[in-house]
C-alpha atoms as a PDB file:
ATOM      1  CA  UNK A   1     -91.069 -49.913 142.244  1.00  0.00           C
ATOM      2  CA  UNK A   2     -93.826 -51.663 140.652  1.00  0.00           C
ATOM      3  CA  UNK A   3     -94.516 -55.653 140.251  1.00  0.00           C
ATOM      4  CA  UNK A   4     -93.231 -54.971 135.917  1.00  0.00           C
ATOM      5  CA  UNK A   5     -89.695 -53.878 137.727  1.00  0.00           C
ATOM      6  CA  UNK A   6     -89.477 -57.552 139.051  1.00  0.00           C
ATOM      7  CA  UNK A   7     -90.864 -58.750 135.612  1.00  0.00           C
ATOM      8  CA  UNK A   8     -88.530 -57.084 134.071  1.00  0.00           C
ATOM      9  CA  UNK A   9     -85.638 -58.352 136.081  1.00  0.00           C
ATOM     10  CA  UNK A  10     -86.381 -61.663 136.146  1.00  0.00           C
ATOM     11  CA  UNK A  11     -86.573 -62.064 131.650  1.00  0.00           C
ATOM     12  CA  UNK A  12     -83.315 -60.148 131.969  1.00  0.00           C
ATOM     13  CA  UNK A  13     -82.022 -62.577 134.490  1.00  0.00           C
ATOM     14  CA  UNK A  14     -83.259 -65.614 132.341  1.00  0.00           C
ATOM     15  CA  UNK A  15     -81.886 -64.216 128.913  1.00  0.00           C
ATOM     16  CA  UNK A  16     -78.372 -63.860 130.512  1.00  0.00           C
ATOM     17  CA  UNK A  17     -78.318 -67.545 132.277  1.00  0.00           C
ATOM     18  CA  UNK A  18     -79.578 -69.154 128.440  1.00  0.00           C
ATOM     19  CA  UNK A  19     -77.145 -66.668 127.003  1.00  0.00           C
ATOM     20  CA  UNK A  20     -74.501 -68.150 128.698  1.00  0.00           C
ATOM     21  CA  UNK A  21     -75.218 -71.245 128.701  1.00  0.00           C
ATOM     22  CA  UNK A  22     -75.563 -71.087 124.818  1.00  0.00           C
ATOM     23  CA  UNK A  23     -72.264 -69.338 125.057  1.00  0.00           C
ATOM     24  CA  UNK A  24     -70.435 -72.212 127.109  1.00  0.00           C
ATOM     25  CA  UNK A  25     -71.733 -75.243 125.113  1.00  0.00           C
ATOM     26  CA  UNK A  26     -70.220 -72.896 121.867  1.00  0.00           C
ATOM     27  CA  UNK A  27     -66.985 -72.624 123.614  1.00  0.00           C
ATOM     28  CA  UNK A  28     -66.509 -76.356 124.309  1.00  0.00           C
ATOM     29  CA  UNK A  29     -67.708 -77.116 120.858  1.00  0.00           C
ATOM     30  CA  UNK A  30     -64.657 -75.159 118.985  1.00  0.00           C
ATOM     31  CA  UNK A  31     -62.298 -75.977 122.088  1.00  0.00           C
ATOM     32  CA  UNK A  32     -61.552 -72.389 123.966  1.00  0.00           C
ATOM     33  CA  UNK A  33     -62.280 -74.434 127.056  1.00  0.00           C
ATOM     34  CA  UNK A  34     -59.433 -75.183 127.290  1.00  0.00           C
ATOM     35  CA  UNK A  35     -58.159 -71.781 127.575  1.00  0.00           C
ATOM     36  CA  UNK A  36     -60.333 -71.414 130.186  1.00  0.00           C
ATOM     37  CA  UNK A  37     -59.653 -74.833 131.806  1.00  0.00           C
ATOM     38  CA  UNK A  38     -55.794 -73.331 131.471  1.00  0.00           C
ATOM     39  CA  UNK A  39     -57.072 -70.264 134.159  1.00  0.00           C
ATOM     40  CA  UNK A  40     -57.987 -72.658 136.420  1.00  0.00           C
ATOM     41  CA  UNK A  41     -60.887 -74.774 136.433  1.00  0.00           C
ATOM     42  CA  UNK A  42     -64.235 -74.169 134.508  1.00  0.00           C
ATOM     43  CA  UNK A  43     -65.352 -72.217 137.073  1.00  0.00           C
ATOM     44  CA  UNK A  44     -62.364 -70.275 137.709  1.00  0.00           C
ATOM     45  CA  UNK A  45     -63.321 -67.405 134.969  1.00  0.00           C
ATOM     46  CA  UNK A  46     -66.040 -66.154 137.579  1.00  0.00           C
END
């Protein structure tokens, strides 16, 4: 395991969290939150 296998995982790591975060400001904005709000809290989807 080289030092580019860290690399690696850490832009993957950073692309998901924006990717989501992207995703959940997306969600509010046409309303599905509350269809997750429904299954229990914001958080409750994880």
């Amino acid at each position: 395991m080289g030092w580019w296998v860290w690399l690696v995982v850490v832009v993957v790591a950073v692309a998901a969290l924006s990717g989501l975060v992207l995703w959940l400001q997306a969600s509010r904005r046409s309303g599905t939150v509350i269809a997750v709000r429904r299954g229990g809290g914001r958080w409750g989807a994880r």
